[in-house]
Protein backbone atom coordinates (compact mmCIF):
# COMPACT_ATOMS: atom_id res chain seq x y z
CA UNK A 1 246.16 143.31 15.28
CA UNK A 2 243.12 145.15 13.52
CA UNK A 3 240.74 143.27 12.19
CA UNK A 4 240.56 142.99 8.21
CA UNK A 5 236.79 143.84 8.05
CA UNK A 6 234.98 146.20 9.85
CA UNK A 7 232.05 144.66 10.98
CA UNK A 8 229.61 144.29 14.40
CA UNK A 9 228.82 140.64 15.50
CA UNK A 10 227.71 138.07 12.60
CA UNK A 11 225.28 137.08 14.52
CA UNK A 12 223.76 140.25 15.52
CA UNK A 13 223.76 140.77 11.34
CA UNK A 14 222.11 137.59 11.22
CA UNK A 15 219.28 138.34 13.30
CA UNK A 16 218.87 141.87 12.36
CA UNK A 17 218.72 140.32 9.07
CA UNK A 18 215.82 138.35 9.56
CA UNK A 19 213.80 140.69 11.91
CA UNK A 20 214.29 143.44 8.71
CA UNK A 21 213.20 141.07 6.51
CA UNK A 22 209.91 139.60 8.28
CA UNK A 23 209.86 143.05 10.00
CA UNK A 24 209.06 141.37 13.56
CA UNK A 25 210.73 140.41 15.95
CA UNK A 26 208.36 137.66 16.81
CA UNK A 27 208.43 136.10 13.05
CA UNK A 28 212.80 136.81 13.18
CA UNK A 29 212.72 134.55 17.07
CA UNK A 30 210.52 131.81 15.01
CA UNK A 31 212.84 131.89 12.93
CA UNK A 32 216.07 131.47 14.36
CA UNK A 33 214.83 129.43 16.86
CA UNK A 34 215.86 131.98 19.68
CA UNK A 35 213.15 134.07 21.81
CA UNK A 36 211.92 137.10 21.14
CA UNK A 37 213.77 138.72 23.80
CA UNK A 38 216.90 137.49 22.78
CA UNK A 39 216.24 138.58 19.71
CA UNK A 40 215.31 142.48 20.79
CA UNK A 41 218.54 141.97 22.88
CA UNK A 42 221.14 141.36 19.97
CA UNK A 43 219.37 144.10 17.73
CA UNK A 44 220.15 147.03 20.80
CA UNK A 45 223.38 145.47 21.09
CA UNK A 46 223.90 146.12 17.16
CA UNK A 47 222.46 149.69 17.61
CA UNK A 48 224.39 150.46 20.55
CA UNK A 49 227.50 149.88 18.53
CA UNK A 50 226.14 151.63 15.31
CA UNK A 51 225.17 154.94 17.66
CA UNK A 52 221.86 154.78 16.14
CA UNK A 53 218.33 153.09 15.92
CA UNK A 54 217.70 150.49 12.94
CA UNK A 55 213.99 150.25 13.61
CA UNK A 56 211.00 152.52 14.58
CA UNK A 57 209.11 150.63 17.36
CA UNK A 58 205.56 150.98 17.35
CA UNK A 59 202.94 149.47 18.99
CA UNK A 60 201.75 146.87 16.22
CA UNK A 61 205.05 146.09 15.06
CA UNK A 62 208.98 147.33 13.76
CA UNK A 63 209.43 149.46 10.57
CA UNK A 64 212.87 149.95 9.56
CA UNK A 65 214.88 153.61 9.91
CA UNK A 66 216.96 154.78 7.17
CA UNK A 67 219.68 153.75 8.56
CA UNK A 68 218.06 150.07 9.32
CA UNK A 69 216.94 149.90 5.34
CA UNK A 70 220.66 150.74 4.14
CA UNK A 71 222.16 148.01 6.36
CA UNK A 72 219.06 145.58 5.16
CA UNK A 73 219.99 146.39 1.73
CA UNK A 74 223.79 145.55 2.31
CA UNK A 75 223.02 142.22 4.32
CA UNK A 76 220.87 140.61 1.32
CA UNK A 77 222.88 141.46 -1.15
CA UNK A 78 226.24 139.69 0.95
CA UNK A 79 224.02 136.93 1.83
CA UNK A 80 222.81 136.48 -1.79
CA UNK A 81 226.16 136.28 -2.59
CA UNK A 82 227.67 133.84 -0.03
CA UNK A 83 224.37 131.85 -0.69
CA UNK A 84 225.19 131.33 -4.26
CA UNK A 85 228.34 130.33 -3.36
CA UNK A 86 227.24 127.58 -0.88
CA UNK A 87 225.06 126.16 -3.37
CA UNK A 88 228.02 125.64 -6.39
CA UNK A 89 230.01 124.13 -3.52
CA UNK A 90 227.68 122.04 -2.50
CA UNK A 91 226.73 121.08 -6.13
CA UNK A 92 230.48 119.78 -6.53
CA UNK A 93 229.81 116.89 -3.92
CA UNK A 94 230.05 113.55 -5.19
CA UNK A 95 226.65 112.81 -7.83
CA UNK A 96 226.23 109.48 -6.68
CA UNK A 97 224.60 110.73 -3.56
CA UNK A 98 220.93 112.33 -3.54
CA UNK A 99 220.35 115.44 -1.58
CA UNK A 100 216.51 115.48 0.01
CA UNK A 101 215.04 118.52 1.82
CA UNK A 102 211.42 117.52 3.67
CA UNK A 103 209.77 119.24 7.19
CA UNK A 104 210.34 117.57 10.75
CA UNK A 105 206.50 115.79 10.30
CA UNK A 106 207.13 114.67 6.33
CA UNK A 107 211.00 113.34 7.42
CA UNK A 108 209.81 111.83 10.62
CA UNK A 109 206.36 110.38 9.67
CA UNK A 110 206.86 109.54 5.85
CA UNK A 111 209.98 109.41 4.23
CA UNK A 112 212.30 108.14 7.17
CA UNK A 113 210.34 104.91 7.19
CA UNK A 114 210.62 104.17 3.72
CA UNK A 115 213.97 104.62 2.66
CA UNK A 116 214.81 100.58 4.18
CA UNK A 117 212.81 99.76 0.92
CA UNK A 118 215.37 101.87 -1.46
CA UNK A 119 218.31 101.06 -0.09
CA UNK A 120 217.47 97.29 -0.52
CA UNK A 121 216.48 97.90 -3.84
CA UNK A 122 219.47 100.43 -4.85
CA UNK A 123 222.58 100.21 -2.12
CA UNK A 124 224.64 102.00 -4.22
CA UNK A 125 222.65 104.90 -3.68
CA UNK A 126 223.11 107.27 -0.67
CA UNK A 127 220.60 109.61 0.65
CA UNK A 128 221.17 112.99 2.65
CA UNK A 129 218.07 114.22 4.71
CA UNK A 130 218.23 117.65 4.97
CA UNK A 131 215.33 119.29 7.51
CA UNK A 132 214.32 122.28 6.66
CA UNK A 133 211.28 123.26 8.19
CA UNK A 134 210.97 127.15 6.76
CA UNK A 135 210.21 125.54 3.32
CA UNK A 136 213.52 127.12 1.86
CA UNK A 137 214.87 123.89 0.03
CA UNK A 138 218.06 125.28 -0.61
CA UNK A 139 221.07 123.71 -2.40
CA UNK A 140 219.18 120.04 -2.76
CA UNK A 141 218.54 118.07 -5.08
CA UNK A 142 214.91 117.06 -4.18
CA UNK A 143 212.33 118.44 -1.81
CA UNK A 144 208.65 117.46 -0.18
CA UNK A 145 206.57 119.99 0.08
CA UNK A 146 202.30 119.75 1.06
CA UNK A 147 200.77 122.73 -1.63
CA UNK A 148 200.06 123.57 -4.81
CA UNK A 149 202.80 121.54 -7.50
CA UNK A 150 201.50 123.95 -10.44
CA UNK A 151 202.99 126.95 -7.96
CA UNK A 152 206.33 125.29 -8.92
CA UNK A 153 208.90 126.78 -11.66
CA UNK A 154 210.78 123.24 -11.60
CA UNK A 155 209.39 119.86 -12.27
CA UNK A 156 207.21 117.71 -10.20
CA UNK A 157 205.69 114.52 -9.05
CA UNK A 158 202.54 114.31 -6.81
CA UNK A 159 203.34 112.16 -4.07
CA UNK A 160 199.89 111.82 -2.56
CA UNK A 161 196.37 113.46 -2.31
CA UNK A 162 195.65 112.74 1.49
CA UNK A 163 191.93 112.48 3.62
CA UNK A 164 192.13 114.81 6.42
CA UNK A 165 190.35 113.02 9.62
CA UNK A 166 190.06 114.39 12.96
CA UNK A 167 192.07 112.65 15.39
CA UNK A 168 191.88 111.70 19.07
CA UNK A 169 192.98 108.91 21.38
CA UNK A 170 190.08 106.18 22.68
CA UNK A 171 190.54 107.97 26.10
CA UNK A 172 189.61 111.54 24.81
CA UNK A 173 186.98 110.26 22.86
CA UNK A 174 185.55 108.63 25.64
CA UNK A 175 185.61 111.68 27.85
CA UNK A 176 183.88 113.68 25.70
CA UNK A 177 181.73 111.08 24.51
CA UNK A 178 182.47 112.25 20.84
CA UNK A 179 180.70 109.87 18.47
CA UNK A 180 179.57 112.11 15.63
CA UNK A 181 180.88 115.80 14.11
CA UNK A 182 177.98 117.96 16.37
CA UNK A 183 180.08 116.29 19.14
CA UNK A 184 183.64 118.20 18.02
CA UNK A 185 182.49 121.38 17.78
CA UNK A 186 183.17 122.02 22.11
CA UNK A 187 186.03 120.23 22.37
CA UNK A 188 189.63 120.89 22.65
CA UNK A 189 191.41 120.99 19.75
CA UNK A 190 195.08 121.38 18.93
CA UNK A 191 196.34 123.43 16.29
CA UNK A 192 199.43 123.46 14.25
CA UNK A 193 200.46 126.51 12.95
CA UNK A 194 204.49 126.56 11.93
CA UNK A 195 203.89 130.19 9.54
CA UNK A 196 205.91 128.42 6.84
CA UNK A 197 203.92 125.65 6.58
CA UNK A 198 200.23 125.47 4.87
CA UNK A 199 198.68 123.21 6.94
CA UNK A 200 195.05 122.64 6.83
CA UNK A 201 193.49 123.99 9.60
CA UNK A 202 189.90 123.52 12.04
CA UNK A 203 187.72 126.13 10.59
CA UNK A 204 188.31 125.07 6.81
CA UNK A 205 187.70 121.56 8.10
CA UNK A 206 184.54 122.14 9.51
CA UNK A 207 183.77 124.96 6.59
CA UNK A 208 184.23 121.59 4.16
CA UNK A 209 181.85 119.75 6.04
CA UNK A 210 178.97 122.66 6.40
CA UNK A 211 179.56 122.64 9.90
CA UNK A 212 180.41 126.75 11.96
CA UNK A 213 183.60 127.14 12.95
CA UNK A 214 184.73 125.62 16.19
CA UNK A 215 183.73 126.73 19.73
CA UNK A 216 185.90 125.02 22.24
CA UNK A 217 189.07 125.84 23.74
CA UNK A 218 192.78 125.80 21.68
CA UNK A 219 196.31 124.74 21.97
CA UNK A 220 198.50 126.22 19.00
CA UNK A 221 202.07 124.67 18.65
CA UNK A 222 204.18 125.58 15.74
CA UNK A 223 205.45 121.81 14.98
CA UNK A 224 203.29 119.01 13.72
CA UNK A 225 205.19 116.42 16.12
CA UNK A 226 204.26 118.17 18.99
CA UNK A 227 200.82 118.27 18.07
CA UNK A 228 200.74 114.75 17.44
CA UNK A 229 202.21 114.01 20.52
CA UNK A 230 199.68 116.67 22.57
CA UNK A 231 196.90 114.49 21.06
CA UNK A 232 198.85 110.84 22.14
CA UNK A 233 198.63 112.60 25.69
CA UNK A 234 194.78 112.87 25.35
CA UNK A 235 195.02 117.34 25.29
CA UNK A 236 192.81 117.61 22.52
CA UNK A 237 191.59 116.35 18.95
CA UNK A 238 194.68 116.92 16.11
CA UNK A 239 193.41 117.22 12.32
CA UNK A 240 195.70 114.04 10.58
CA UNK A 241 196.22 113.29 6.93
CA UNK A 242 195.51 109.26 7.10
CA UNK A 243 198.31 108.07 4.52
CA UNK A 244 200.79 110.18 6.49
CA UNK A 245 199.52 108.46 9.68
CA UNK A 246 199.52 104.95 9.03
CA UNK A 247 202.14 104.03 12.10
CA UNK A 248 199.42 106.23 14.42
CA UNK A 249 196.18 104.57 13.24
CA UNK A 250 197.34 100.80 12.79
CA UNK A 251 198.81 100.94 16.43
CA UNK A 252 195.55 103.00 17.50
CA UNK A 253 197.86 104.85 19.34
CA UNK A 254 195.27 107.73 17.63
CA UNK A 255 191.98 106.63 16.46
CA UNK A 256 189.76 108.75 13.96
CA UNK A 257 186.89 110.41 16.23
CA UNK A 258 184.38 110.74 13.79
CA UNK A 259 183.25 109.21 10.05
CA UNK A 260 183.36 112.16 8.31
CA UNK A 261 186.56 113.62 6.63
CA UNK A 262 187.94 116.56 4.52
CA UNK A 263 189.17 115.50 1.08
CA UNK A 264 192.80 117.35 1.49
CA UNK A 265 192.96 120.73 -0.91
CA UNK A 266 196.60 119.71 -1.67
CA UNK A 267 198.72 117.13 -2.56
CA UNK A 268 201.99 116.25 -0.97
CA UNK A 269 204.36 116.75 -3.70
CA UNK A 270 208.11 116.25 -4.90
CA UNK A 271 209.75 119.16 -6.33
CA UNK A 272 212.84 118.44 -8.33
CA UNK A 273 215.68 121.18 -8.62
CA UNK A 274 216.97 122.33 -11.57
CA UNK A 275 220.74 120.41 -9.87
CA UNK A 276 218.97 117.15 -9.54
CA UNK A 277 221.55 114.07 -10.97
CA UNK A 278 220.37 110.76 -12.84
CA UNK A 279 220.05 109.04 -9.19
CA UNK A 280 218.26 112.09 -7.98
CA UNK A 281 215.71 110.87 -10.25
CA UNK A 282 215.66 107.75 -9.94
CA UNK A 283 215.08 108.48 -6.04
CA UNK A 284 212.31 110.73 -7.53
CA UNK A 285 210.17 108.42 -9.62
CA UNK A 286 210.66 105.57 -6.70
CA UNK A 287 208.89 107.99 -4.40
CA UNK A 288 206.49 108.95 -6.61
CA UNK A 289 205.67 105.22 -7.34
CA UNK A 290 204.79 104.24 -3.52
């Protein structure tokens, strides 16, 4: 039996899809959570069966062929489409219940811990976590993001304007007999950097506070957790925004290294969708009232 549609593996497509899009295949394995090898893999698979090339490898990055550009074309354009469709079907789901989109760190560390508090309050209410670390907030009613609200077509509600302290535990601190900023500046320090993400980073921390841009040796991770947990197994200092690490700081499980602090650039803010329902609200101004 022939198949009805003539088409290569959906989930070479897939991939292909986003390694055209963020041309790199580094950026595409981010992503999809894959490597980057198994992403190169699945997009010679997909030209092996098309007979030709898709991209133009050079040696600081991809750029698409002709052929790779008409098949990019053709991909957004179906996924726009099944997207859209997703999103009505999910919009027919029963309105009682309040869709919320938030990062790994924001679910994990902020909202997770205070939806106890709601439920007592309104237990007719139920709440769907989505995690959605690219930032995407698709097909939600509600989503937490840490940038600039005004950036935002839909309305908002400003959560919280965070400190930004340098973190550490009592053992690293001790090590590296770190007592005052001077003392930071050779250190190890972790850094987060997901790509889809804005966190605040070392050298605009140290730019705030006058200070030249760190010296001492890095450890880049891509999840916030992970750097939190790097710096609970004394690897380096992790930047922290103090209302999002209460748990951390009351149980001294971290301790802030040093007195001075960044005033954070951006809030941490609720975006509500244009599909939000009356609960979806009410979910919204109860967050925005903690």
């Amino acid at each position: 039996m022939s198949k009805p549609y003539d088409l290569p593996s959906l989930g070479d497509l897939a991939c292909f899809e986003a390694a055209a899009r963020n041309l790199s295949f580094k950026l595409a394995s981010s992503e999809l959570n894959v490597t980057p090898a198994a992403v190169s893999h699945r997009i010679k698979a997909l030209e092996h069966e098309l007979g030709q090339a898709l991209f133009n490898r050079q040696y600081r990055g991809v750029e698409l062929t002709e052929a790779g550009a008409l098949l990019f074309v053709s991909l957004q354009r179906g996924f726009d489409t099944i997207s859209e469709s997703v999103t009505r079907i999910r919009s027919r789901h029963d309105r009682t219940g309040v869709s919320i989109a938030a990062t790994t760190a924001m679910s994990g560390l902020w909202l997770t811990p205070r939806l106890a508090a709601f439920w007592k309050a309104h237990p007719g209410v139920a709440i769907s976590q989505l995690i959605q670390d690219d930032q995407k907030a698709q097909g939600v009613d509600l989503s937490i993001h840490y940038g600039d609200p005004a950036a935002e077509d839909d309305e908002t509600r400003v959560l919280f304007r965070d400190r930004i302290l340098a973190l550490g535990t009592e053992q690293f601190a001790e090590s590296y007999s770190i007592a005052r900023l001077a003392d930071l500046s050779d250190v190890p320090l972790i850094h987060t950097q997901s790509g889809a993400n804005p966190y605040t980073e070392w050298p605009e921390w140290f730019a705030y506070l006058d200070r030249p841009a760190p010296r001492g040796p890095g450890f880049f991770l891509n999840n916030y957790l992970i750097s939190l947990q790097a710096a609970e197994d004394h690897v380096g200092a992790v930047l922290g925004w103090e209302g999002l690490l209460g748990a951390h700081l009351g149980s001294r499980r971290l301790v802030q290294l040093v007195p001075d602090a960044m005033a954070s650039p951006h809030p941490f803010y609720l975006r509500i969708h244009g599909r939000a329902s009356a609960n979806a609200r009410l979910f919204a101004d109860w967050l925005a009232e903690l």
